[in-house]
C-alpha atoms as a PDB file:
ATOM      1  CA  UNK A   1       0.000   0.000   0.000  1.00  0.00           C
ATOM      2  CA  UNK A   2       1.198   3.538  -1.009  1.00  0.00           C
ATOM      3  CA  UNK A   3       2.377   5.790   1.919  1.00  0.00           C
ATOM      4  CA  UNK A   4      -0.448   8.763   2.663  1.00  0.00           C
ATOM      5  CA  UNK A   5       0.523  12.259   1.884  1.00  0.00           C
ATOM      6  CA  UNK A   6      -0.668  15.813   2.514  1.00  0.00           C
ATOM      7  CA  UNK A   7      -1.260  18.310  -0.132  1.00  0.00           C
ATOM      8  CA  UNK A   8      -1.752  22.029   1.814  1.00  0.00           C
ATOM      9  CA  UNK A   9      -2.737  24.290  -1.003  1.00  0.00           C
ATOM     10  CA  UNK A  10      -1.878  27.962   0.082  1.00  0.00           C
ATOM     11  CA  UNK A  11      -3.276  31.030  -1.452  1.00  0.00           C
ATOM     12  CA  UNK A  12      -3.902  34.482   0.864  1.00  0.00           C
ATOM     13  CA  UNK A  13      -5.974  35.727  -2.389  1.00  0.00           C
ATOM     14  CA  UNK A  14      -8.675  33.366  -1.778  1.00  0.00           C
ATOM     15  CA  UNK A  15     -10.945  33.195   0.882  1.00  0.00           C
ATOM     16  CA  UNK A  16     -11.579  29.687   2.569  1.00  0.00           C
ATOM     17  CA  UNK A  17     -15.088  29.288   0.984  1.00  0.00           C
ATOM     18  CA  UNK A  18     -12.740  29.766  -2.849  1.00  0.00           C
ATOM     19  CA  UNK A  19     -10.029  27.571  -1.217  1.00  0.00           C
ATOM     20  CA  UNK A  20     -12.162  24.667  -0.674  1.00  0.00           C
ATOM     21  CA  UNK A  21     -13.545  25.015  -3.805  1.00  0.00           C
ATOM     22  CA  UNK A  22     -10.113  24.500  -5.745  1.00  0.00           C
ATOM     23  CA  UNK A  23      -8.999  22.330  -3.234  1.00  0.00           C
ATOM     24  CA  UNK A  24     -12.174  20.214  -4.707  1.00  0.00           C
ATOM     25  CA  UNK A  25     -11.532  20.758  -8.076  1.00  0.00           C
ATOM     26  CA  UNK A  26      -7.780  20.312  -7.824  1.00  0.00           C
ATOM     27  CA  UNK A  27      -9.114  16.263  -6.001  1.00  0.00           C
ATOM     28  CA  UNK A  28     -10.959  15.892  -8.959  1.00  0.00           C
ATOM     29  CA  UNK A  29      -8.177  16.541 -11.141  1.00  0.00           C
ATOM     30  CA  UNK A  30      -5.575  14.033  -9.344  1.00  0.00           C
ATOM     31  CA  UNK A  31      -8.142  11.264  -9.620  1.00  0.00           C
ATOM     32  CA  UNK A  32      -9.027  11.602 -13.113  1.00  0.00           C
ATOM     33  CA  UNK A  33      -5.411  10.875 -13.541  1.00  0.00           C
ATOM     34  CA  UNK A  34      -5.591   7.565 -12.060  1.00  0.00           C
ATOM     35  CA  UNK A  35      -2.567   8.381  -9.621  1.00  0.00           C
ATOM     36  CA  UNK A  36      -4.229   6.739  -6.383  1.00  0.00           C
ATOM     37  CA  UNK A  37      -6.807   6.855  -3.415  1.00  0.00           C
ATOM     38  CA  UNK A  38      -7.617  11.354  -2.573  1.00  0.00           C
ATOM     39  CA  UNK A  39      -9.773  12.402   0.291  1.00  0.00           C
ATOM     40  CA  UNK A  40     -10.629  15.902   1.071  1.00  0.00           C
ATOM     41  CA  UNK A  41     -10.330  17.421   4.541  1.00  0.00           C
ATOM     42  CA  UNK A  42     -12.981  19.486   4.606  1.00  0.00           C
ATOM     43  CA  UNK A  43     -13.012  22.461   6.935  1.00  0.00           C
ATOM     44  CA  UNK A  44     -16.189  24.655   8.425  1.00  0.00           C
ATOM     45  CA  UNK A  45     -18.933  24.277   5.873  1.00  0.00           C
ATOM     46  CA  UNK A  46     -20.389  27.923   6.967  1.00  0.00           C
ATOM     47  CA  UNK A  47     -19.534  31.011   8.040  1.00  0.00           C
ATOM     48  CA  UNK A  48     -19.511  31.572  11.593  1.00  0.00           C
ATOM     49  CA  UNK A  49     -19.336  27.970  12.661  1.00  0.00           C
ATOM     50  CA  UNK A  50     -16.569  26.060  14.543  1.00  0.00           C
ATOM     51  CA  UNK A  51     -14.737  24.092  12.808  1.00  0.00           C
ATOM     52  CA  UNK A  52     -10.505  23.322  11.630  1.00  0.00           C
ATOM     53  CA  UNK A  53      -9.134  26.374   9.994  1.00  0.00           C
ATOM     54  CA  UNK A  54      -5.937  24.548   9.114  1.00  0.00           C
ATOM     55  CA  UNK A  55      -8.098  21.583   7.161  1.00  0.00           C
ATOM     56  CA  UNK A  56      -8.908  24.006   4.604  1.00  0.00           C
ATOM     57  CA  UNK A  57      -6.655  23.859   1.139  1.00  0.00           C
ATOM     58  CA  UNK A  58      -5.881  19.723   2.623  1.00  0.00           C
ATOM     59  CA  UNK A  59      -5.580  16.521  -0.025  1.00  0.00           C
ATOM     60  CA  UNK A  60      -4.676  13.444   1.664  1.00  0.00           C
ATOM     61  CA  UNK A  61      -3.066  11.437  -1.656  1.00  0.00           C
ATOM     62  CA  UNK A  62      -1.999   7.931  -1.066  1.00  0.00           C
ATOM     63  CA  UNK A  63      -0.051   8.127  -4.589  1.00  0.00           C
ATOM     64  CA  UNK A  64       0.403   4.447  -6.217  1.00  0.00           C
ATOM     65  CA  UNK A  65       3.039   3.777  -9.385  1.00  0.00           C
ATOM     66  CA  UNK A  66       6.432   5.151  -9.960  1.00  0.00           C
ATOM     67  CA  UNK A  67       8.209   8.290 -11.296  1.00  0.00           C
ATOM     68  CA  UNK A  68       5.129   8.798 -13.886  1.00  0.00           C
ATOM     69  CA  UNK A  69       3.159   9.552 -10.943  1.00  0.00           C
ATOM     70  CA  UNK A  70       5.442  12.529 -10.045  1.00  0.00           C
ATOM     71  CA  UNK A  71       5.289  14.125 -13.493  1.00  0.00           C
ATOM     72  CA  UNK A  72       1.425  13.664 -13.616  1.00  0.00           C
ATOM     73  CA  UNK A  73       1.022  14.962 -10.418  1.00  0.00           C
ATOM     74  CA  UNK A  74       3.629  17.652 -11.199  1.00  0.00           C
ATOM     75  CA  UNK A  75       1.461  18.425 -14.493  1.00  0.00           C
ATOM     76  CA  UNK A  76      -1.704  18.811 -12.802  1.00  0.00           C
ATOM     77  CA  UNK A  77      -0.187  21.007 -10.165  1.00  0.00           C
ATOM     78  CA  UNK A  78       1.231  23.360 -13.126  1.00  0.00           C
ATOM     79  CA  UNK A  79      -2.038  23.233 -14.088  1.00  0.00           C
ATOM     80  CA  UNK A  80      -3.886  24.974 -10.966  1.00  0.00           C
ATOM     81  CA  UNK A  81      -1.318  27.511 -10.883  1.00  0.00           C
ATOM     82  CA  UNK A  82      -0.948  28.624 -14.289  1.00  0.00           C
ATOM     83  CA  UNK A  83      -4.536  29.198 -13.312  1.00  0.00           C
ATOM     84  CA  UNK A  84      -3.752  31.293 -10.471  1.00  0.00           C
ATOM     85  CA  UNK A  85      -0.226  32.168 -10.017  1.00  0.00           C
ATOM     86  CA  UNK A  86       0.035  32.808  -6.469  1.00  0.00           C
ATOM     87  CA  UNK A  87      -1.463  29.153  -5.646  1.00  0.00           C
ATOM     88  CA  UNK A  88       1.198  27.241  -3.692  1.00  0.00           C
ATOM     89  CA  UNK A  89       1.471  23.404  -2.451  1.00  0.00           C
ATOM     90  CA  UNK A  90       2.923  21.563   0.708  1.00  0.00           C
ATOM     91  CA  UNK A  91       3.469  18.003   0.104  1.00  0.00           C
ATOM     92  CA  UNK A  92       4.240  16.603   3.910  1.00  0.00           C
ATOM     93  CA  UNK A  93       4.624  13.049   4.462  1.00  0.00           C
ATOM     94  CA  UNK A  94       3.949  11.102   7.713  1.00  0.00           C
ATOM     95  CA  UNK A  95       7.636  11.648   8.807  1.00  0.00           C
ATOM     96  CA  UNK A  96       7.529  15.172   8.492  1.00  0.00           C
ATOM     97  CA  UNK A  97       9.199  15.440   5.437  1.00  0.00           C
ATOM     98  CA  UNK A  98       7.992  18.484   3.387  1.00  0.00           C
ATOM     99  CA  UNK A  99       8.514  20.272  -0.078  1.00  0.00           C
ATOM    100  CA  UNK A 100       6.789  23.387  -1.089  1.00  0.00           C
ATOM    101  CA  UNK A 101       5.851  24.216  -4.724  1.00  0.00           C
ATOM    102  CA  UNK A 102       4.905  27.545  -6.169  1.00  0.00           C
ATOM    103  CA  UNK A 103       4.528  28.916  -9.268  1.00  0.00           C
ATOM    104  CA  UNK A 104       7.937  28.802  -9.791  1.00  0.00           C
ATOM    105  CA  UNK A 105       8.982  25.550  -9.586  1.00  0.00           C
ATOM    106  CA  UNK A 106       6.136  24.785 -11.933  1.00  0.00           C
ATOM    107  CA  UNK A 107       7.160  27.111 -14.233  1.00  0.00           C
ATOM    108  CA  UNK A 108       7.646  25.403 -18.067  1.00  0.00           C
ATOM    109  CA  UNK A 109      11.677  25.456 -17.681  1.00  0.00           C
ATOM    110  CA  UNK A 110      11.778  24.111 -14.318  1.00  0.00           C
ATOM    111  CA  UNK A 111       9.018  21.055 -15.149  1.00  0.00           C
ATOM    112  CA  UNK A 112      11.732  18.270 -15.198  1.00  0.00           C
ATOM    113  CA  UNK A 113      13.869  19.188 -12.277  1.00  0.00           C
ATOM    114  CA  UNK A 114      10.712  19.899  -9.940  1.00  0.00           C
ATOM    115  CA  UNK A 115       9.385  16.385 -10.755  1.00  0.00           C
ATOM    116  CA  UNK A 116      12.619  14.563 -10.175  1.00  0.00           C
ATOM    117  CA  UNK A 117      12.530  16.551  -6.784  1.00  0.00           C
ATOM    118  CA  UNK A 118       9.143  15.404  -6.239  1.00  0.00           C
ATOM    119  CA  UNK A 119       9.602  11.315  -6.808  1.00  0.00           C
ATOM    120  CA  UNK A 120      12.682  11.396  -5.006  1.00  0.00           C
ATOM    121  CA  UNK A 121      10.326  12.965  -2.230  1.00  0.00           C
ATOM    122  CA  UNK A 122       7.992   9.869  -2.963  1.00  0.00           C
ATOM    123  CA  UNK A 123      10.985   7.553  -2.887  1.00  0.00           C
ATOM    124  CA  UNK A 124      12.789   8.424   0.269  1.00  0.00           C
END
């Protein structure tokens, strides 16, 4: 069985009601690529009730395959921001082992190097 990872999307442009909505769509995305089992951690449903700040903008990917994985997952990621350029991503794993993308590292000249980065992360 695949190890579980966290995907934190971070964007201060968007408030948390917009956030969950990408955070949604971006789900969608992953598992019409086939790249494993997504759940959403959904965070307060409505305004004004109680509920986990921090689980808003959360994937929980338990990623199967090999290094195709990490360009897919890279491609869809380039995707979202290209959409929104100020859309960022944690990837943490259950050691607490992290690696932040941005808009930057998704960028079209740094596509190869940021998805070797990311399935040595899914490696190691």
């Amino acid at each position: 069985m695949a190890e579980e990872l966290s995907l934190h999307l971070l964007c201060n442009e968007l408030d948390d009601s917009r956030m969950q909505q990408v955070t949604r769509d971006l789900a969608k995305s992953i598992r019409e690529q086939n790249l494993g089992t997504i759940r959403i951690e959904e965070g307060p449903s409505q305004t004004g009730k109680k509920g986990d700040p921090v689980a808003i903008g959360n994937i929980v990917l338990a990623l199967v395959g090999s290094g195709g994985v990490a360009v897919s997952l890279v491609q869809v990621l380039k995707a979202y921001v290209e959409r929104k350029s100020s859309l960022s991503f944690e990837l943490s794993r259950a050691d607490g082992k992290k690696v932040a993308l941005n808009a930057e590292n998704l960028g079209s000249s740094q596509l190869h190097e940021t998805s070797q980065i990311i399935e040595k992360f899914l490696k190691t």
